[in-house]
PDB file of N, CA and C in Angstrom:
ATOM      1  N   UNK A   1      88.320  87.684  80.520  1.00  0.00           N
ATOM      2  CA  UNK A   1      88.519  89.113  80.395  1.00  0.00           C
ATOM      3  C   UNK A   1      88.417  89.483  78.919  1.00  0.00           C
ATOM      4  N   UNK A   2      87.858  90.522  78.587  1.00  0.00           N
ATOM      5  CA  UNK A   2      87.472  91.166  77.529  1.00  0.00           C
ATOM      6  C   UNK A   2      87.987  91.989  77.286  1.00  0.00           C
ATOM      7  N   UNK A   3      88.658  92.722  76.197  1.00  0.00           N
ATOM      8  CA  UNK A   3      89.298  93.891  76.054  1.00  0.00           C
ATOM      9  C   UNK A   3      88.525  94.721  75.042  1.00  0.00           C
ATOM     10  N   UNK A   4      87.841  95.777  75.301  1.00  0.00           N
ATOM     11  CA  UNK A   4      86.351  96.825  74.838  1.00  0.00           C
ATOM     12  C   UNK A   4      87.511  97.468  73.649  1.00  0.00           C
ATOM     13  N   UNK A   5      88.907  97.718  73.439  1.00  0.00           N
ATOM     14  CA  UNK A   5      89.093  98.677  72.345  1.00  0.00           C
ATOM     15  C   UNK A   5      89.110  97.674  70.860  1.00  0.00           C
ATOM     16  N   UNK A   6      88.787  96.260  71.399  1.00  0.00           N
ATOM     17  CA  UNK A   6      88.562  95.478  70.161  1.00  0.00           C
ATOM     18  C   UNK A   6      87.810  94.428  70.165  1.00  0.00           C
ATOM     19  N   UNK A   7      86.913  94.363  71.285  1.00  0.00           N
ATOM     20  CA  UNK A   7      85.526  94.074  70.931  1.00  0.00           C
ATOM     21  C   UNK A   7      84.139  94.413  71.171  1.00  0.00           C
ATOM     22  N   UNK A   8      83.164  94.384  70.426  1.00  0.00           N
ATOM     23  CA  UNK A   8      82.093  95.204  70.515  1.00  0.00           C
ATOM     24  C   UNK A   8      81.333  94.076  70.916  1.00  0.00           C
ATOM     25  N   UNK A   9      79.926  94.922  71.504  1.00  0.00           N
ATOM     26  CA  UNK A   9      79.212  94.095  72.600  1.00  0.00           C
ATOM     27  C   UNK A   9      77.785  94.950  72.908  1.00  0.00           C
ATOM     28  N   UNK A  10      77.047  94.512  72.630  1.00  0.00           N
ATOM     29  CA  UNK A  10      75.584  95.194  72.528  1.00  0.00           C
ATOM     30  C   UNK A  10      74.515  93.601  73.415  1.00  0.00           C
ATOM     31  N   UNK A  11      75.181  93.240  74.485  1.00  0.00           N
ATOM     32  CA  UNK A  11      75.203  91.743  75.015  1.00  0.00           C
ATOM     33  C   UNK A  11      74.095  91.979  76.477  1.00  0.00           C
ATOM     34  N   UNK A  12      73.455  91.026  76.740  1.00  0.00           N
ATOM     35  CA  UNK A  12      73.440  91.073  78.016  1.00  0.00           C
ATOM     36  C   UNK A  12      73.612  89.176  78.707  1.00  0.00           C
ATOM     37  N   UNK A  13      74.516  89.522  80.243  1.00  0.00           N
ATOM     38  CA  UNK A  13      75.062  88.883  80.355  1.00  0.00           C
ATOM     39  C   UNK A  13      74.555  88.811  81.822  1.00  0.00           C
ATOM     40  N   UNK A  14      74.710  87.064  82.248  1.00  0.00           N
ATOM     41  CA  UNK A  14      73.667  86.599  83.448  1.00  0.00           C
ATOM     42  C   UNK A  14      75.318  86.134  84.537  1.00  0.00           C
ATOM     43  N   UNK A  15      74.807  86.967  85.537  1.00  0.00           N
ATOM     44  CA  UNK A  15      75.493  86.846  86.303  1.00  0.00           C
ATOM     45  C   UNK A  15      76.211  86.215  86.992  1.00  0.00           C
ATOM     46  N   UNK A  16      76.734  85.691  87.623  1.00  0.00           N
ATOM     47  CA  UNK A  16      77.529  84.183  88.343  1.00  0.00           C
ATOM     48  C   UNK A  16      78.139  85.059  89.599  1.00  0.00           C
ATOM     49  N   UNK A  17      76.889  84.762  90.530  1.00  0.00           N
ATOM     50  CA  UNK A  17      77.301  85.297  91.740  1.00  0.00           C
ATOM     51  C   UNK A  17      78.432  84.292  92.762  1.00  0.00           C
ATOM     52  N   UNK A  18      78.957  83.110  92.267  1.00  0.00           N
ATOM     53  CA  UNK A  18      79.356  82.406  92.799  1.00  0.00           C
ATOM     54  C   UNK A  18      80.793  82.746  92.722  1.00  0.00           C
ATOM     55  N   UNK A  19      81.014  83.045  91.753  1.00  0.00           N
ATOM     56  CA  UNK A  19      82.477  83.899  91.356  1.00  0.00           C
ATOM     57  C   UNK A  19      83.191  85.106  92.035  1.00  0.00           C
ATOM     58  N   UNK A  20      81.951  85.672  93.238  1.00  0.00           N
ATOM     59  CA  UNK A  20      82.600  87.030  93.959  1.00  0.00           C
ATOM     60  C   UNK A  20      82.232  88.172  93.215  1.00  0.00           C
ATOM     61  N   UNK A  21      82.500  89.138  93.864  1.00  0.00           N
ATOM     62  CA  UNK A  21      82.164  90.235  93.562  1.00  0.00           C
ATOM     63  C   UNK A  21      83.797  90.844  93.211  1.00  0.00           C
ATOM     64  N   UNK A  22      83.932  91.510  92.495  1.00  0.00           N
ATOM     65  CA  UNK A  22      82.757  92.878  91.613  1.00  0.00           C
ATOM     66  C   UNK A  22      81.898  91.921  90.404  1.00  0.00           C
ATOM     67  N   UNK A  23      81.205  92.534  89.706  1.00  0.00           N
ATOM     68  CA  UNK A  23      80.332  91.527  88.684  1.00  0.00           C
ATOM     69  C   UNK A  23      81.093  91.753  87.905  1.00  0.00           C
ATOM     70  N   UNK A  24      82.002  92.859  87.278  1.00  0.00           N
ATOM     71  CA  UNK A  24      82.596  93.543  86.648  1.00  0.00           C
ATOM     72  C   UNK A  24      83.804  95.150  86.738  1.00  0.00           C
ATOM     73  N   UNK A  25      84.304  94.580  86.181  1.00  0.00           N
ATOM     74  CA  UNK A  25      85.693  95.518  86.031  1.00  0.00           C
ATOM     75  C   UNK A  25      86.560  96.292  85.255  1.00  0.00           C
ATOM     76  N   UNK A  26      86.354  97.940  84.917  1.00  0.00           N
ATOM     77  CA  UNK A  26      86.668  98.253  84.123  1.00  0.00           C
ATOM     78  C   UNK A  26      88.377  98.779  83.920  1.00  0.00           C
ATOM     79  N   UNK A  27      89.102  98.615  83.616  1.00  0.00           N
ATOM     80  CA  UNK A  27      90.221  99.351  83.892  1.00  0.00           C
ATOM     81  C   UNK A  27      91.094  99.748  82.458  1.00  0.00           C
ATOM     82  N   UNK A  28      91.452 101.081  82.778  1.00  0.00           N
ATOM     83  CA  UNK A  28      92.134 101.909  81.671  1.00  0.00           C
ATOM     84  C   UNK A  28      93.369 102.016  82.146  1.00  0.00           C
ATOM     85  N   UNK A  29      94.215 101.306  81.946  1.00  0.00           N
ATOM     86  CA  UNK A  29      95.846 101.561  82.090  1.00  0.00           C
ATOM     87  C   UNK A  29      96.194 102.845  81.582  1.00  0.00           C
ATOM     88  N   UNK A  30      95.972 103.457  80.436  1.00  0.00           N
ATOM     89  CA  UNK A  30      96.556 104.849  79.982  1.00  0.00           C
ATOM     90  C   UNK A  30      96.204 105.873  80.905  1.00  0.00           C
ATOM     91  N   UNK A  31      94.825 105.777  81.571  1.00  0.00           N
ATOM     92  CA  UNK A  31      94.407 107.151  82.021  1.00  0.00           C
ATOM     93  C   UNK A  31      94.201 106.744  83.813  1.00  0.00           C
ATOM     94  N   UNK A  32      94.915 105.082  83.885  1.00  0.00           N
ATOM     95  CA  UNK A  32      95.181 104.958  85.182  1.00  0.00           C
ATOM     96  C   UNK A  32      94.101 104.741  86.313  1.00  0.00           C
ATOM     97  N   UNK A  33      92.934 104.849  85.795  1.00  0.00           N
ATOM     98  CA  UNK A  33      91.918 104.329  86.759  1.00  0.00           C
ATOM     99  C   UNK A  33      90.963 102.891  86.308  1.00  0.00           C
ATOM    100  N   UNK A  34      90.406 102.863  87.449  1.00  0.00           N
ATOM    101  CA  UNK A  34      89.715 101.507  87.320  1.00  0.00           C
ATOM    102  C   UNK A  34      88.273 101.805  87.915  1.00  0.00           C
ATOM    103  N   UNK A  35      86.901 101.071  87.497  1.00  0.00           N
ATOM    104  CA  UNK A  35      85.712 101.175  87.996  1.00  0.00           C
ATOM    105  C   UNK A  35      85.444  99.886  88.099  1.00  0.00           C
ATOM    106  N   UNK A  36      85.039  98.829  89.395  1.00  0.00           N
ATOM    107  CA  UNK A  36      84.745  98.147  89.873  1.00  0.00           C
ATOM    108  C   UNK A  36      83.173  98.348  90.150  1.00  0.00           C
ATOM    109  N   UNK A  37      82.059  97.252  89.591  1.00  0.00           N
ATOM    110  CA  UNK A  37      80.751  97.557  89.674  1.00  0.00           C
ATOM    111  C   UNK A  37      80.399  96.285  90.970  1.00  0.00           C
ATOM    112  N   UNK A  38      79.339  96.598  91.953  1.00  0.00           N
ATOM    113  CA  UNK A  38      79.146  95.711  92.907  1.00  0.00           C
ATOM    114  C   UNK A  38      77.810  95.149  93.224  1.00  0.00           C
ATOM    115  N   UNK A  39      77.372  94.538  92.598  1.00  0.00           N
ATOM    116  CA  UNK A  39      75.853  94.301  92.821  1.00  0.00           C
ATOM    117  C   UNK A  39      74.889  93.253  93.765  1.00  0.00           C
ATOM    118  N   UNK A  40      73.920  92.978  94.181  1.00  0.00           N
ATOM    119  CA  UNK A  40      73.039  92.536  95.300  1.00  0.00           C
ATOM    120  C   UNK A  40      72.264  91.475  94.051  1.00  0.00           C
ATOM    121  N   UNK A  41      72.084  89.960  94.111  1.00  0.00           N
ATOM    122  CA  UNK A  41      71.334  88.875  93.654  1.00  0.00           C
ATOM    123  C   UNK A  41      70.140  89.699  92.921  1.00  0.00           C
ATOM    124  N   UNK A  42      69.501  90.569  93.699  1.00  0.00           N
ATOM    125  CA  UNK A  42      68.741  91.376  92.917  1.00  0.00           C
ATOM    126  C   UNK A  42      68.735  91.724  90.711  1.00  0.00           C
ATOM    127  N   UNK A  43      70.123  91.644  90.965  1.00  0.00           N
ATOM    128  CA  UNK A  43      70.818  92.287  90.082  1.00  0.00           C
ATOM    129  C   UNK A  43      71.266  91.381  88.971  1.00  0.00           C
ATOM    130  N   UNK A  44      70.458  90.027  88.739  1.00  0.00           N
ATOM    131  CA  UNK A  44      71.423  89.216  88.225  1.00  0.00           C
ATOM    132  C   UNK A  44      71.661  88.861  86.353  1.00  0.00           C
ATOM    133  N   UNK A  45      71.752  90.123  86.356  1.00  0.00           N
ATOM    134  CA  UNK A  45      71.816  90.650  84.538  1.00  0.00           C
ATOM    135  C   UNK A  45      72.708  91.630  84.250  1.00  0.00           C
ATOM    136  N   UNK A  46      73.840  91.635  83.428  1.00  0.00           N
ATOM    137  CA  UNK A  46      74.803  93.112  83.327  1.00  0.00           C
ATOM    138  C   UNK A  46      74.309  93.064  81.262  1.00  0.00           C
ATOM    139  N   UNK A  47      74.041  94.217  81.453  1.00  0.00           N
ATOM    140  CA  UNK A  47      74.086  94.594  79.826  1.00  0.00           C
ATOM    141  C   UNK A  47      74.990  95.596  79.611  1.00  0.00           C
ATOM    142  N   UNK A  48      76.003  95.574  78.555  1.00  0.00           N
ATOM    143  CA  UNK A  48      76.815  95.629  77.977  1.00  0.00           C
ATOM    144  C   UNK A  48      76.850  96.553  76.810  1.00  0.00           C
ATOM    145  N   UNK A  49      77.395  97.502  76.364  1.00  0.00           N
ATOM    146  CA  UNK A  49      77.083  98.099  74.620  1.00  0.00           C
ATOM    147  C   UNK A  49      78.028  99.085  74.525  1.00  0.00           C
ATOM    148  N   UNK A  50      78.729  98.905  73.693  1.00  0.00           N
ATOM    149  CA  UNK A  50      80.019  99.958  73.224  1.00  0.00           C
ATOM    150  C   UNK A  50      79.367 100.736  71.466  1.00  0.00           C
ATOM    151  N   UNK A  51      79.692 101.903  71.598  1.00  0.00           N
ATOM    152  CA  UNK A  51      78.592 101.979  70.668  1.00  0.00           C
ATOM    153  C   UNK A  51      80.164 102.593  69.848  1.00  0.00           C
ATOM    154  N   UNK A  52      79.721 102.176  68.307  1.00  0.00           N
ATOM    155  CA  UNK A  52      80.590 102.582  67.286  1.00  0.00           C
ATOM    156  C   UNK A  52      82.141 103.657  66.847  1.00  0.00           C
ATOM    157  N   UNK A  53      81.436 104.668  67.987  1.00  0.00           N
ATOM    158  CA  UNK A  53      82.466 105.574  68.101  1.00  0.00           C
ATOM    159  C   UNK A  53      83.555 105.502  69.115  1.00  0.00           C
ATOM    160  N   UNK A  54      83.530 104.619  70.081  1.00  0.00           N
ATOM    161  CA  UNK A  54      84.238 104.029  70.827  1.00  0.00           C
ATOM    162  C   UNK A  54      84.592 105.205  72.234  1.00  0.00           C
ATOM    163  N   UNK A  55      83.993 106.468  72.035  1.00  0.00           N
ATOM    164  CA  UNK A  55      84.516 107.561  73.132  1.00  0.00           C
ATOM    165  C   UNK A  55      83.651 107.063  74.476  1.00  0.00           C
ATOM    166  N   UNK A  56      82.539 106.196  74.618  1.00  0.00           N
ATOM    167  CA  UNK A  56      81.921 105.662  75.564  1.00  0.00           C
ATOM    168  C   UNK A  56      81.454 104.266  75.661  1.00  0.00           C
ATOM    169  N   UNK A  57      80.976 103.998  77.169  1.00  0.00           N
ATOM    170  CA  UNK A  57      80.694 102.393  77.211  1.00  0.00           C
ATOM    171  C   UNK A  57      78.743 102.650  78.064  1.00  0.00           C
ATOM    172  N   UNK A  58      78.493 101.973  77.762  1.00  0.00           N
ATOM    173  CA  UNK A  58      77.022 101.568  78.452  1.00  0.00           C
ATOM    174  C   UNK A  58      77.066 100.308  78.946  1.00  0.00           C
ATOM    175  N   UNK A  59      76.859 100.325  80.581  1.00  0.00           N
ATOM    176  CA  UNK A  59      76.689  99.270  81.502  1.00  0.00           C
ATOM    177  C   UNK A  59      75.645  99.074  82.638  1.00  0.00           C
ATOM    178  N   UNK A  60      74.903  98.764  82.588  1.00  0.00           N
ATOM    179  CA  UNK A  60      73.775  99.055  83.404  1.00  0.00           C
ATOM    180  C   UNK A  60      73.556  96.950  83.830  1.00  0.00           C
ATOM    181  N   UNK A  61      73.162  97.391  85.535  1.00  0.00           N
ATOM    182  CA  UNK A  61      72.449  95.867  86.222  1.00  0.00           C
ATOM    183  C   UNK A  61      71.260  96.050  85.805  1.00  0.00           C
ATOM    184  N   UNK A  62      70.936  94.968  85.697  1.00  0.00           N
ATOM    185  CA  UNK A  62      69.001  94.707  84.941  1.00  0.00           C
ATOM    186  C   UNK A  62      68.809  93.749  86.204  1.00  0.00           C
ATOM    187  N   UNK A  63      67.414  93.883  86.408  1.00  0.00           N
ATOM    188  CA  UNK A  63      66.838  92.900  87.066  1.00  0.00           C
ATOM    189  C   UNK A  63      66.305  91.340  86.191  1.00  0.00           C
ATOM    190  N   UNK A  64      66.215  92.008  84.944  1.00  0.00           N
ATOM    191  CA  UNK A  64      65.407  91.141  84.075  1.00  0.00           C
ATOM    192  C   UNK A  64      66.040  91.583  82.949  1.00  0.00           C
ATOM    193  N   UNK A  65      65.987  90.206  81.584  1.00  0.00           N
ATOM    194  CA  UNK A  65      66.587  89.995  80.691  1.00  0.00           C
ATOM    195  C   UNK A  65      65.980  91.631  79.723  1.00  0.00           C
ATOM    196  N   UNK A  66      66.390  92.091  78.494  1.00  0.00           N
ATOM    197  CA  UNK A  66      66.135  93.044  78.103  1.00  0.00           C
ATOM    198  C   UNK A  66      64.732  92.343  77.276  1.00  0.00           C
ATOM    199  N   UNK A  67      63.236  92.885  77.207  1.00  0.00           N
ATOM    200  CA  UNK A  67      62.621  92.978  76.733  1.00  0.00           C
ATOM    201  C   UNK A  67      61.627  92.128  77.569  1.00  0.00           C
ATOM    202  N   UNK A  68      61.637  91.928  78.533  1.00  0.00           N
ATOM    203  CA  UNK A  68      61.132  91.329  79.799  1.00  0.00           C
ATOM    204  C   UNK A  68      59.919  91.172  79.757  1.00  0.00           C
ATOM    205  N   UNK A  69      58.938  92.318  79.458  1.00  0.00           N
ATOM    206  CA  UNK A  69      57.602  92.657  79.540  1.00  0.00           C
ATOM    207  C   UNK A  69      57.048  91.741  78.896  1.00  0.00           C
ATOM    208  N   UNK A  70      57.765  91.640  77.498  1.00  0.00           N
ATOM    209  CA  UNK A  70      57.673  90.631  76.330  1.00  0.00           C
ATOM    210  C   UNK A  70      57.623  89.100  76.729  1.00  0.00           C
ATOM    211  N   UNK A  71      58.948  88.992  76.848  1.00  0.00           N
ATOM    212  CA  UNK A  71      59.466  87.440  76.711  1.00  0.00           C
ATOM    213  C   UNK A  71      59.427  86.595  78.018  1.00  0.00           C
ATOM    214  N   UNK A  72      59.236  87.819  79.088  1.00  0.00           N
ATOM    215  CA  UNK A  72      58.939  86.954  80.763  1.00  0.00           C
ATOM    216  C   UNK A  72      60.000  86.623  81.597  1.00  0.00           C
ATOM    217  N   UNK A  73      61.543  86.424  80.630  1.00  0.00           N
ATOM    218  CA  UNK A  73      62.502  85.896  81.246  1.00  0.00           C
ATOM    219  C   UNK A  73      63.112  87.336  82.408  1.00  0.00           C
ATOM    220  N   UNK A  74      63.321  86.487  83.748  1.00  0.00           N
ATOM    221  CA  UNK A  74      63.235  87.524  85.183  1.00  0.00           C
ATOM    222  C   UNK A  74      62.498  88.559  85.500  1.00  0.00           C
ATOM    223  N   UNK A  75      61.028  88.992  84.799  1.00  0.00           N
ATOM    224  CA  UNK A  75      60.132  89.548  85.348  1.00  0.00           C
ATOM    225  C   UNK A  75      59.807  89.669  86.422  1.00  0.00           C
ATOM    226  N   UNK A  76      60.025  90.894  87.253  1.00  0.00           N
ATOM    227  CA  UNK A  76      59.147  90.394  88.994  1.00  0.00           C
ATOM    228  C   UNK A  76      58.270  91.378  88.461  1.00  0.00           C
ATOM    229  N   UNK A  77      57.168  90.607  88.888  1.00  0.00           N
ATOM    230  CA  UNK A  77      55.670  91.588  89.113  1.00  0.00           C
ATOM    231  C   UNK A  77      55.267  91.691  90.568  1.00  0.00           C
ATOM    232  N   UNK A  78      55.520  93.156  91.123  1.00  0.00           N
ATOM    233  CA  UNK A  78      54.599  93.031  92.634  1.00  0.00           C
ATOM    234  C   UNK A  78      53.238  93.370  92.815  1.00  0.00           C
ATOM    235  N   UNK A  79      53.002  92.599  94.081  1.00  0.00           N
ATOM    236  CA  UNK A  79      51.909  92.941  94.293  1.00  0.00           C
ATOM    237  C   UNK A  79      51.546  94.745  94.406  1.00  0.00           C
ATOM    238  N   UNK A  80      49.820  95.150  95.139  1.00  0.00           N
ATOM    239  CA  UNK A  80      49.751  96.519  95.156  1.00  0.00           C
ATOM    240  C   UNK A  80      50.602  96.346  96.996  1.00  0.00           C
ATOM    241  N   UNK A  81      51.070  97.490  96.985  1.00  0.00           N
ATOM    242  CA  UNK A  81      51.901  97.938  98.393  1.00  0.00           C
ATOM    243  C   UNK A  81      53.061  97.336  98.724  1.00  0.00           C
ATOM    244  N   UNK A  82      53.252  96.538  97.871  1.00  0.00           N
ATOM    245  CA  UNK A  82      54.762  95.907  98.215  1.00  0.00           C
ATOM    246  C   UNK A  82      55.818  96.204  97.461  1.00  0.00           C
ATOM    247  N   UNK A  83      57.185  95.905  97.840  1.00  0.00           N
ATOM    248  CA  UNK A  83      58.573  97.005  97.240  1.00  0.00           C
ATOM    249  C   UNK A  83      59.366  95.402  97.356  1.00  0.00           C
ATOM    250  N   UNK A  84      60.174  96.275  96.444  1.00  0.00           N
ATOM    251  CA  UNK A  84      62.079  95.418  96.143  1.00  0.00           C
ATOM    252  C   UNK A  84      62.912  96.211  96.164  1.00  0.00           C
ATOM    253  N   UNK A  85      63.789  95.671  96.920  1.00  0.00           N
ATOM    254  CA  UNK A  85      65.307  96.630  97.010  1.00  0.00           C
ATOM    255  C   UNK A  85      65.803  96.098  96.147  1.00  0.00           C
ATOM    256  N   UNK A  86      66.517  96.741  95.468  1.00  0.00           N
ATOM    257  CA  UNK A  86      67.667  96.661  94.175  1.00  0.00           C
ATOM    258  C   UNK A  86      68.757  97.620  95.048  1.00  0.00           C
ATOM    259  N   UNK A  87      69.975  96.843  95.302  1.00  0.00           N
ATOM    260  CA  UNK A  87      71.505  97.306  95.590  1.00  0.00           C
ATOM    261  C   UNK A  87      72.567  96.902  94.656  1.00  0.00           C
ATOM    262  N   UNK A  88      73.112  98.395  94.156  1.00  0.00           N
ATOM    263  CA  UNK A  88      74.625  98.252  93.261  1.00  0.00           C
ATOM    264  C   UNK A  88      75.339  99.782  94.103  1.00  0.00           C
ATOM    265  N   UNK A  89      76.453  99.311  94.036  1.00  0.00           N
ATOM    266  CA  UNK A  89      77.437 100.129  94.237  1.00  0.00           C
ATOM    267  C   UNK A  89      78.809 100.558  93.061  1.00  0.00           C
ATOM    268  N   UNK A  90      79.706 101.219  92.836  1.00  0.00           N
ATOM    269  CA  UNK A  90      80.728 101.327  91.980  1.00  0.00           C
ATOM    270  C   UNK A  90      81.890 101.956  93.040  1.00  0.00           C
ATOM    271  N   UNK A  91      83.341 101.292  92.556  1.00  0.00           N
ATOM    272  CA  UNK A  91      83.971 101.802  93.433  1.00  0.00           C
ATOM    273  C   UNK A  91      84.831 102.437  92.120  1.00  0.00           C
ATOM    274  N   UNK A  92      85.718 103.190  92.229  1.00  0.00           N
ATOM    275  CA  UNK A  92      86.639 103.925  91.358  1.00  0.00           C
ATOM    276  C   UNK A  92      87.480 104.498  92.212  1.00  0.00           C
ATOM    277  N   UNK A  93      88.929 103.791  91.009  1.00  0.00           N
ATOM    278  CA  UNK A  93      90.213 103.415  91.869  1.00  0.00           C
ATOM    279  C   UNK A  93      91.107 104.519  90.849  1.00  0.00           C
ATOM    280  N   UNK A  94      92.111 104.820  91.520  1.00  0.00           N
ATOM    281  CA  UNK A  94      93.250 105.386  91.369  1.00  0.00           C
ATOM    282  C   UNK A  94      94.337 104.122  91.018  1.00  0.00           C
ATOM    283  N   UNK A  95      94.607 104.022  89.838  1.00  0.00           N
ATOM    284  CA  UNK A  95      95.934 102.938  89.675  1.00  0.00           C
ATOM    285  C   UNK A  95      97.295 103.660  89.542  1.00  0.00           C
ATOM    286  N   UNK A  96      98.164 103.706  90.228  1.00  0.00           N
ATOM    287  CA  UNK A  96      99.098 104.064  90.650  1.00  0.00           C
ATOM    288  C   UNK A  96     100.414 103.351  90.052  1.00  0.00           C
TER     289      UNK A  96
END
């Protein structure tokens, strides 16, 4: 577990679906809620980035490592007429 009000993170991070779901978990004790992110194998990249001013977070599932096009690492290339499902969900909790 990581605590975002004292460390910064501009990261991307490979998943471990073996561990269960959620991939990730955000929770704010002061303001009492929590965001639980839920993602499909599809998904097996979380990037990460708290940017300087600290009033927000950036979290996004990648299919592929950041710069992909480039470096190749988890590229899917499809064929013409064919599709991929990509599934994420978020749940957001009331902590009580």
């Amino acid at each position: 577990m990581k605590k975002l009000d004292i460390e910064n993170f501009d990261d991307c991070f490979s998943v471990n679906f073996t561990e269960g779901q959620p991939i990730c978990t955000l929770r704010n004790a002061l303001q009492k809620i929590q965001v639980e992110i839920y993602a499909d194998k599809s998904y097996p990249y979380l990037q990460v980035y708290t940017p300087p001013h600290r009033n927000s977070i950036a979290i996004e599932n990648l299919s592929a490592v950041p710069d992909a096009f480039n470096n190749g690492l988890g590229l899917i290339t499809l064929a013409p007429q064919t599709s991929k499902v990509f599934t994420a969900s978020y749940k957001i909790t009331s902590l009580n």
